[in-house]
Protein backbone atom coordinates (compact mmCIF):
# COMPACT_ATOMS: atom_id res chain seq x y z
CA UNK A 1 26.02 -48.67 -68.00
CA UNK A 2 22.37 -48.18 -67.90
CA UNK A 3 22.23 -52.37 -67.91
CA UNK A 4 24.34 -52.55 -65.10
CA UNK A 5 22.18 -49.59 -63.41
CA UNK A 6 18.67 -51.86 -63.80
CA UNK A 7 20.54 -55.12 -62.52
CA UNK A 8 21.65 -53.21 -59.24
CA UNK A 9 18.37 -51.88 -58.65
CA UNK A 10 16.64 -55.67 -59.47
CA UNK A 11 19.23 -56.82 -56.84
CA UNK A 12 18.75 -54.76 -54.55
CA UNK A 13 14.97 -54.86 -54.96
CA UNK A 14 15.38 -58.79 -54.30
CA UNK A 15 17.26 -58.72 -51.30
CA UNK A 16 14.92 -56.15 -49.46
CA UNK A 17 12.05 -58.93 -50.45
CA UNK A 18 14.12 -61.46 -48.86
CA UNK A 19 14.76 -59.61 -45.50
CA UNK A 20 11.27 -58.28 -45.62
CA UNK A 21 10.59 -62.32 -45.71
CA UNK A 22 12.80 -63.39 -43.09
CA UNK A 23 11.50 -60.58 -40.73
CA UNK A 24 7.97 -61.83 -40.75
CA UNK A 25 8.32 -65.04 -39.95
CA UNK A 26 6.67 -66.38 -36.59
CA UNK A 27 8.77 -65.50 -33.37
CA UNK A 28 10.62 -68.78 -31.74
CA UNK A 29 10.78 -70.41 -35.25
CA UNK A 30 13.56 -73.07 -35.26
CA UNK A 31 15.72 -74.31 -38.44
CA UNK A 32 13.01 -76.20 -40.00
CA UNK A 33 10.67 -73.17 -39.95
CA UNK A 34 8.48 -73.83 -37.14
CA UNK A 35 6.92 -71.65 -34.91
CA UNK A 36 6.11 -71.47 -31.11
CA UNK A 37 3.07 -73.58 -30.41
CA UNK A 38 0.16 -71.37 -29.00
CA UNK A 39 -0.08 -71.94 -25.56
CA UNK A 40 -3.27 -73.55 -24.50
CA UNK A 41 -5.07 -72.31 -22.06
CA UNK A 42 -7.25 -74.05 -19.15
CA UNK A 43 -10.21 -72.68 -17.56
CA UNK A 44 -11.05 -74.92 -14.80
CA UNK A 45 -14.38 -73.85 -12.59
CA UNK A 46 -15.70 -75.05 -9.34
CA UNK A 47 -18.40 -73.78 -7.07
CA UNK A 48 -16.29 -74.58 -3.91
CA UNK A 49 -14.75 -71.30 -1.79
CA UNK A 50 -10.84 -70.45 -2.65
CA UNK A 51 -9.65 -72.49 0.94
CA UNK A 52 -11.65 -75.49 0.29
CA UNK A 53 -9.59 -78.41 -0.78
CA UNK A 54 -11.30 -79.39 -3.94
CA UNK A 55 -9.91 -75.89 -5.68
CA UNK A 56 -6.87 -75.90 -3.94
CA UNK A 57 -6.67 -79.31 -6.33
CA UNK A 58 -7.43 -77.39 -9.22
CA UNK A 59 -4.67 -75.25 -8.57
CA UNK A 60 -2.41 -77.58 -7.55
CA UNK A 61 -3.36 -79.33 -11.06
CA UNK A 62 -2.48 -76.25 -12.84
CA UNK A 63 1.08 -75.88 -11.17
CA UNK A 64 1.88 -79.11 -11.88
CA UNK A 65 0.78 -78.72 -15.29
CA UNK A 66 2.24 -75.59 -16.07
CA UNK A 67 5.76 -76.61 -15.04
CA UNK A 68 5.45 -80.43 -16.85
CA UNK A 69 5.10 -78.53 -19.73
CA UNK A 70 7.42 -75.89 -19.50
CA UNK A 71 4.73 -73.16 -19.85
CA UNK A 72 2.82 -74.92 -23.33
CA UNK A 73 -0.59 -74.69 -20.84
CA UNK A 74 -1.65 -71.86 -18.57
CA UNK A 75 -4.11 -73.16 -16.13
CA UNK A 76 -6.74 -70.55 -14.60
CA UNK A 77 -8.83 -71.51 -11.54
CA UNK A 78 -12.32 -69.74 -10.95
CA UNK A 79 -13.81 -71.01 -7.36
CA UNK A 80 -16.99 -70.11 -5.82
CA UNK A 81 -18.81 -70.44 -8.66
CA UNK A 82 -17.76 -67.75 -10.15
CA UNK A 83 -18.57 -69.19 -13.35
CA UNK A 84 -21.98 -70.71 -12.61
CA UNK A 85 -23.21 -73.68 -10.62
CA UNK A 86 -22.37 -77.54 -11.48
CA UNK A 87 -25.10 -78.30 -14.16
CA UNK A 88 -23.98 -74.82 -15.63
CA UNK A 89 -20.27 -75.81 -15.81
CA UNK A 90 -21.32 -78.93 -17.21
CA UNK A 91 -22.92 -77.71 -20.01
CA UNK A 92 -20.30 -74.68 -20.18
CA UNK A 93 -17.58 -78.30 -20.80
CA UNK A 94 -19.59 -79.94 -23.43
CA UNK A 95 -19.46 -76.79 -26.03
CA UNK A 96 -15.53 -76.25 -24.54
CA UNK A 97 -16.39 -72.76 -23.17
CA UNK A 98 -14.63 -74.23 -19.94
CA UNK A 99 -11.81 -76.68 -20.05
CA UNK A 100 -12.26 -78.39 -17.17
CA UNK A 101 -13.84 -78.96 -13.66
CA UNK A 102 -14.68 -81.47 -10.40
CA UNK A 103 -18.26 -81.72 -9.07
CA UNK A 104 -19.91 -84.50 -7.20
CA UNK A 105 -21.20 -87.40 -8.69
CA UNK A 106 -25.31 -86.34 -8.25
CA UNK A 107 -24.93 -83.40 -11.16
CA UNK A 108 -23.02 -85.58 -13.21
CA UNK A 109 -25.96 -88.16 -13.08
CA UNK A 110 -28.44 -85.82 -14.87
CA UNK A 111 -25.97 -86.59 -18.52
CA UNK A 112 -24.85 -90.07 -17.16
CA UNK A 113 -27.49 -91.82 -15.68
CA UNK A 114 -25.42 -94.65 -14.59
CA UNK A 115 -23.31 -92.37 -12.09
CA UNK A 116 -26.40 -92.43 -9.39
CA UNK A 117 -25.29 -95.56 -8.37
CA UNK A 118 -21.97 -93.57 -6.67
CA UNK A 119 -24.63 -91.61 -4.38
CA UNK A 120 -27.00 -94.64 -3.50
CA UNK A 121 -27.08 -93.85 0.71
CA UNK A 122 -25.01 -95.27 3.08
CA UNK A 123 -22.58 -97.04 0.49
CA UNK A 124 -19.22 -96.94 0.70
CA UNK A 125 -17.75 -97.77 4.59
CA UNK A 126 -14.89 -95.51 4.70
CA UNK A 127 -12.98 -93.71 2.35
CA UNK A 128 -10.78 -96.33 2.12
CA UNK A 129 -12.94 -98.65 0.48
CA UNK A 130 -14.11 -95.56 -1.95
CA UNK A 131 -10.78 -95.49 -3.23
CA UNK A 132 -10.44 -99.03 -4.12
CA UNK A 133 -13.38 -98.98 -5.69
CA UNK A 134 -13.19 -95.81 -7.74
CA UNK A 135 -9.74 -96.44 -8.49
CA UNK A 136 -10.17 -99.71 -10.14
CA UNK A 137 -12.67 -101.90 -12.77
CA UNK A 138 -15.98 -100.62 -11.35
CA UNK A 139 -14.67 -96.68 -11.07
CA UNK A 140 -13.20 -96.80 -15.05
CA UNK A 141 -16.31 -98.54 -16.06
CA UNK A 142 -18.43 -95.41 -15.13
CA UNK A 143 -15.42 -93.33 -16.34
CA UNK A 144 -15.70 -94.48 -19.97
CA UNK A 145 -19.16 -93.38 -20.12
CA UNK A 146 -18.55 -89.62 -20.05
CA UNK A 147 -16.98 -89.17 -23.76
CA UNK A 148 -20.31 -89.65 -24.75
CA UNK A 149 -22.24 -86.48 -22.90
CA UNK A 150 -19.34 -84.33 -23.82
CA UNK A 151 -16.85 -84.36 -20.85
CA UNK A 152 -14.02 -86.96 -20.28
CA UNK A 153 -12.84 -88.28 -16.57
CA UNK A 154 -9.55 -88.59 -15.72
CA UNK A 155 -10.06 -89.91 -12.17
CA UNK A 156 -12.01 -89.91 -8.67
CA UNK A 157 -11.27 -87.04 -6.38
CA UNK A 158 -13.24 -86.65 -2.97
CA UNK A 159 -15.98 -84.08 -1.69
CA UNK A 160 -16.11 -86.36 1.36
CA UNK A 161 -18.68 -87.69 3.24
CA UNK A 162 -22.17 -85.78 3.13
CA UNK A 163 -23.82 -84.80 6.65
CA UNK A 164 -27.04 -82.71 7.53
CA UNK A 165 -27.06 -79.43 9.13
CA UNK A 166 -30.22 -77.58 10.04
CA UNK A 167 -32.03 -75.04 12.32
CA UNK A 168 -34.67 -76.33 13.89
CA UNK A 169 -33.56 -79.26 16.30
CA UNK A 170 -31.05 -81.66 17.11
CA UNK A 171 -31.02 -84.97 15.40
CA UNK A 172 -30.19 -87.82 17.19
CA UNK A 173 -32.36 -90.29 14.54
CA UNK A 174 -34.21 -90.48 11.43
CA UNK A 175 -37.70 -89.30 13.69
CA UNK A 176 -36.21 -86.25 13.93
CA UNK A 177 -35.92 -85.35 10.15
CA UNK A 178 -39.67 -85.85 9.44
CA UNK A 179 -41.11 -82.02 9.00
CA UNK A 180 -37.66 -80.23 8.25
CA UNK A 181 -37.30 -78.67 4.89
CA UNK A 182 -33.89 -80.10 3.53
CA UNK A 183 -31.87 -78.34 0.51
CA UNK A 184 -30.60 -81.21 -1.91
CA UNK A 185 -28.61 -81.54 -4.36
CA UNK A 186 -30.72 -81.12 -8.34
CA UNK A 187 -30.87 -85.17 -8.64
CA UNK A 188 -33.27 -87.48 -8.22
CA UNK A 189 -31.79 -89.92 -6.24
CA UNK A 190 -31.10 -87.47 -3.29
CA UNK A 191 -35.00 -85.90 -3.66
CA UNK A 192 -35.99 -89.84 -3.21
CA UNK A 193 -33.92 -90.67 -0.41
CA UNK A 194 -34.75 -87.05 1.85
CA UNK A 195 -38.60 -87.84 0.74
CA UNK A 196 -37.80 -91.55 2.45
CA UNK A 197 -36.61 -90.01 5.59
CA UNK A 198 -39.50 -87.51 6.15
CA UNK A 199 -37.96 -84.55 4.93
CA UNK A 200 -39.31 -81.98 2.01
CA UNK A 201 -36.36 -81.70 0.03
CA UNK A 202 -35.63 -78.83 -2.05
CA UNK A 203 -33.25 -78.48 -5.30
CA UNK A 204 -31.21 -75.61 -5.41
CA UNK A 205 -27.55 -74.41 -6.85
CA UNK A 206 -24.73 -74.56 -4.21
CA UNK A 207 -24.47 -70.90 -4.98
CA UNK A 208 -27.55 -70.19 -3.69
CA UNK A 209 -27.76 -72.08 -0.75
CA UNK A 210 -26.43 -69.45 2.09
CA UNK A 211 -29.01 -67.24 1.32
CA UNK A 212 -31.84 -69.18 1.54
CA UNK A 213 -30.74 -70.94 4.33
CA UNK A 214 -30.12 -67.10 5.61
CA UNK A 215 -33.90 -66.20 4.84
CA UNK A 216 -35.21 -69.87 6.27
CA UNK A 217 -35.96 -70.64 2.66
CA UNK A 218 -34.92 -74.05 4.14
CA UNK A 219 -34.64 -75.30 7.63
CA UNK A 220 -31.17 -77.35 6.50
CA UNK A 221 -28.75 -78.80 3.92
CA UNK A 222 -26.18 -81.37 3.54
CA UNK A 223 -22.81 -81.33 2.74
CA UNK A 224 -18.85 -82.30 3.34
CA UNK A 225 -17.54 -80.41 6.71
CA UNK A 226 -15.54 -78.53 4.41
CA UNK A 227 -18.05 -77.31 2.62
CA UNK A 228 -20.27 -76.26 6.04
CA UNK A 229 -17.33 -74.16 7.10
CA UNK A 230 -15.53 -72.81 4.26
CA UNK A 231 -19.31 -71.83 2.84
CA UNK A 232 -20.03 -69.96 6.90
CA UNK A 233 -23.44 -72.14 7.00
CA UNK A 234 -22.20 -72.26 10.68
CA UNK A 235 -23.56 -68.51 11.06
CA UNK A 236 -27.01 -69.55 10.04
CA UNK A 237 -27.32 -73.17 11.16
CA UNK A 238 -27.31 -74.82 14.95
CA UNK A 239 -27.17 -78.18 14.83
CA UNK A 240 -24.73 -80.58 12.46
CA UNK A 241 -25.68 -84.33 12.70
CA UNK A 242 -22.54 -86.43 11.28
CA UNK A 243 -25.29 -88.93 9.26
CA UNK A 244 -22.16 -89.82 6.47
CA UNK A 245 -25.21 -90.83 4.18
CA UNK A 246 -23.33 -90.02 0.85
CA UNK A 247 -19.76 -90.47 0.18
CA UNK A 248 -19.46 -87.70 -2.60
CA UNK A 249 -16.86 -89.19 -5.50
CA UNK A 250 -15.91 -85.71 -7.46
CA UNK A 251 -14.61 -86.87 -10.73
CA UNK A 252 -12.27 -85.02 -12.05
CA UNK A 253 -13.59 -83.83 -15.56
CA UNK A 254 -12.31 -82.44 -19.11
CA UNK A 255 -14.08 -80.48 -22.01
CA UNK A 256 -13.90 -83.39 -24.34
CA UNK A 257 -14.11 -80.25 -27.06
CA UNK A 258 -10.71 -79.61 -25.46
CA UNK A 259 -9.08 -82.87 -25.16
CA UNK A 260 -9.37 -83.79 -28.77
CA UNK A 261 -7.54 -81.01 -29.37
CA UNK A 262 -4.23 -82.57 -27.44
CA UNK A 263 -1.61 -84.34 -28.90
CA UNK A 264 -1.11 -87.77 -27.58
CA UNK A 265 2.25 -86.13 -25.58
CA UNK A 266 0.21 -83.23 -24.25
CA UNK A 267 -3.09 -85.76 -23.06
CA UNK A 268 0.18 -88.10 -20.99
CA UNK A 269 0.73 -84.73 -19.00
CA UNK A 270 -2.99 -83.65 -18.31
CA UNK A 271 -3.20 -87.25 -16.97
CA UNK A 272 0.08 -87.10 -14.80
CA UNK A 273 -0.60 -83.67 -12.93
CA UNK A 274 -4.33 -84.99 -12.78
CA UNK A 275 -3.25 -88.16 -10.87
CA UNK A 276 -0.71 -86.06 -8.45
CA UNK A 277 -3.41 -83.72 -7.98
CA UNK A 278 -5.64 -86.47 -7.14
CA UNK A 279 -3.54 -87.83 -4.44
CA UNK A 280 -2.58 -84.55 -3.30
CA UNK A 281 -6.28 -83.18 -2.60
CA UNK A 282 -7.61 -86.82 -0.76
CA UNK A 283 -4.99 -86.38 1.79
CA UNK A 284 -5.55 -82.33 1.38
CA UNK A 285 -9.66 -83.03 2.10
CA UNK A 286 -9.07 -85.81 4.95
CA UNK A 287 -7.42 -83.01 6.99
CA UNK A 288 -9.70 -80.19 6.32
CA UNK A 289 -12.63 -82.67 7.45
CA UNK A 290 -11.15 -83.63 10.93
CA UNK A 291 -10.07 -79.92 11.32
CA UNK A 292 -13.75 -78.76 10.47
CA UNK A 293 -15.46 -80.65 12.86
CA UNK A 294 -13.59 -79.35 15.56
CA UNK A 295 -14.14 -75.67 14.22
CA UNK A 296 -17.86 -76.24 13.90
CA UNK A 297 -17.84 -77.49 17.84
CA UNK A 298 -15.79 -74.49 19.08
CA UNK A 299 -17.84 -71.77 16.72
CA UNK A 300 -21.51 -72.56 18.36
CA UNK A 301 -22.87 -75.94 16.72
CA UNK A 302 -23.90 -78.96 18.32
CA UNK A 303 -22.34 -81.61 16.66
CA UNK A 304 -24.18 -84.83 16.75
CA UNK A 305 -22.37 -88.38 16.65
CA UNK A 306 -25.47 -91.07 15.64
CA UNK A 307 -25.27 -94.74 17.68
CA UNK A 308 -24.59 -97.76 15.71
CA UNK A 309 -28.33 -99.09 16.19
CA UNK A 310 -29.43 -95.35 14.61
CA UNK A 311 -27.48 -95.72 11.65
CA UNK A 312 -29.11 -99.19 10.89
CA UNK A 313 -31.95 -97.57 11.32
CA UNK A 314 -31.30 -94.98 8.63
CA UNK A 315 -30.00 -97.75 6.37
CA UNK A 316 -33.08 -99.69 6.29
CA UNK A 317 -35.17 -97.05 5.35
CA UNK A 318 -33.31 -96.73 2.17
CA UNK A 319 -34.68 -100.35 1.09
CA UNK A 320 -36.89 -98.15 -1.46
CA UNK A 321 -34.11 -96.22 -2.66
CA UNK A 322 -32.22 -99.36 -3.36
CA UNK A 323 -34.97 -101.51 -5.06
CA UNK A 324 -35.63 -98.38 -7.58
CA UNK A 325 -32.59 -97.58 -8.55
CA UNK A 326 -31.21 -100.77 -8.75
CA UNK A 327 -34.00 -101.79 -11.29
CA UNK A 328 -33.08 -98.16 -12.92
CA UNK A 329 -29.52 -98.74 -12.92
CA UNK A 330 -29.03 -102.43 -13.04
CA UNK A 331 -28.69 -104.74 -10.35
CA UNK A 332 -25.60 -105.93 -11.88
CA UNK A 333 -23.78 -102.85 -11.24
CA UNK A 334 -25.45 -102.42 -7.77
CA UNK A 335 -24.60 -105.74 -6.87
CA UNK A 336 -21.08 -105.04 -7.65
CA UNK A 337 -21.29 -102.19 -5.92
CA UNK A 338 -22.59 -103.25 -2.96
CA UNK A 339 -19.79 -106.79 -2.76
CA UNK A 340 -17.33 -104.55 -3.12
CA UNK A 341 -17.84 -102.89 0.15
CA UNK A 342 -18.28 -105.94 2.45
């Protein structure tokens, strides 16, 4: 009796271990004993306001992420550089503390030296011709030098074409730059070219442009339409002069921290809602260019179209830029470059 006693305890002892076991294993866990994957999650910053089209791609990214994947990523967007300015995100990407961002080709060019060559003035035609460039040999090339600084590029998105604003007076030709205090982007290439034109160009974050622009810190800046209107620069600027001197590429970039953490499966959808995205926010940014314009006319500035014989005029001056950086660079890829767009 008092056997049979001790072996109904012992079995009764065993079975509450084996519940207790079964109980505690991971929630979601299949027939071979595998758990829900964590979801991964995406923190992709941009310095451009909520409406402009460049984080409207971000988002767009993360929808069509989120539902490829049937919820394994969650994608969070932070605009207006709510997580610091380009060269911060940057950095923030190469130790993974953000997953992911887009940002012009001139902060880029700081880490990959070879990217200048996408903001050498007056370059690409039309956007068009950016996209067949970007989009094939010469584009990739440039791509698969980012692994190495930390980030990894997926593709070419658009900031669009880069025009001057200022306060101070009208310009209708390069003579009418010399004096004005310009804020540039922090890259050499744009200090050089401003310095060629006559202007005293001045570095500063994106995020602190309004202000000083606000507090005539700086007579003008350049940028994309979109970025003059979405960013107000209308309520503290007169006159916008449609110069189209830079065509800003915005690669679209990835924590390379991050994407060694994919699986080859996961990687194939990051590149498919990238490449939607991509085609969604060109079309997205060609719109909100035309439609800026036409706001900045009605809302008080003078917009400026140059002649043909003006724009020659502001090409040739960049001879300088384009003998230094081409020796900096190599003429090989500037050559390429340059046949590309004829």
């Amino acid at each position: 009796m008092k056997k049979f006693v001790i072996f109904s305890v012992l079995s009764c002892m065993l079975a509450l271990v084996g519940c207790s076991s079964q109980s505690s294993s991971p929630s979601g866990a299949g027939a071979g004993g595998q758990g829900k994957a964590e979801q991964k999650v995406m923190k992709l910053a941009v310095v451009t306001a909520q409406d402009r089209s460049l984080t409207k791609g971000l988002i767009k990214f993360g929808e069509i992420l989120e539902k490829e994947s049937g919820g394994a990523f969650k994608v969070e967007v932070y605009a207006d550089g709510k997580l610091g300015g380009d060269r911060a995100v940057f950095d923030a990407m190469k130790v993974g503390t953000i997953q992911g961002s887009t940002m012009s080709s001139g902060p880029i060019a700081v880490d990959v030296k070879r990217f200048t060559a996408l903001d050498l003035p007056f370059l690409f035609k039309d956007e068009k011709t950016a996209y067949e460039i970007l989009d094939g040999p010469i584009g990739k090339e440039l791509l698969d030098e980012l692994p190495a600084a930390g980030v990894v590029g997926l593709n070419y998105w658009e900031n669009g074409f880069r025009n001057l604003t200022n306060n101070k007076r009208e310009v209708k030709s390069i003579d009418d730059i010399k004096g004005l205090k310009i804020r540039t982007l922090e890259n050499e290439l744009h200090l050089d070219m401003w310095k060629e034109m006559g202007a005293t160009p001045t570095p500063m974050a994106f995020t602190e442009l309004f202000t000083a622009l606000e507090q005539h810190v700086v007579d003008g800046q350049e940028n994309p339409a979109g970025n003059v209107t979405s960013s107000k620069f209308y309520e503290v600027q007169k006159y916008y002069t449609k110069t189209g001197h830079v065509y800003n590429a915005s690669p679209f970039l990835i924590s390379k921290k991050f994407w060694d953490t994919l699986s080859d499966q996961e990687k194939e959808m990051v590149k498919k809602a990238a490449e939607e995205a991509k085609n969604y926010q060109r079309q997205l940014n060609q719109e909100e260019t035309k439609q800026a314009e036409e706001f900045l006319s009605k809302n008080g500035m003078t917009v400026t179209e140059l002649s043909p014989a003006e724009k020659q005029r502001f090409f040739d001056a960049m001879k300088p830029i384009y003998d230094k950086y081409s020796a900096q660079l190599g003429q090989d890829l500037v050559n390429k470059l340059r046949e590309a767009n004829k």
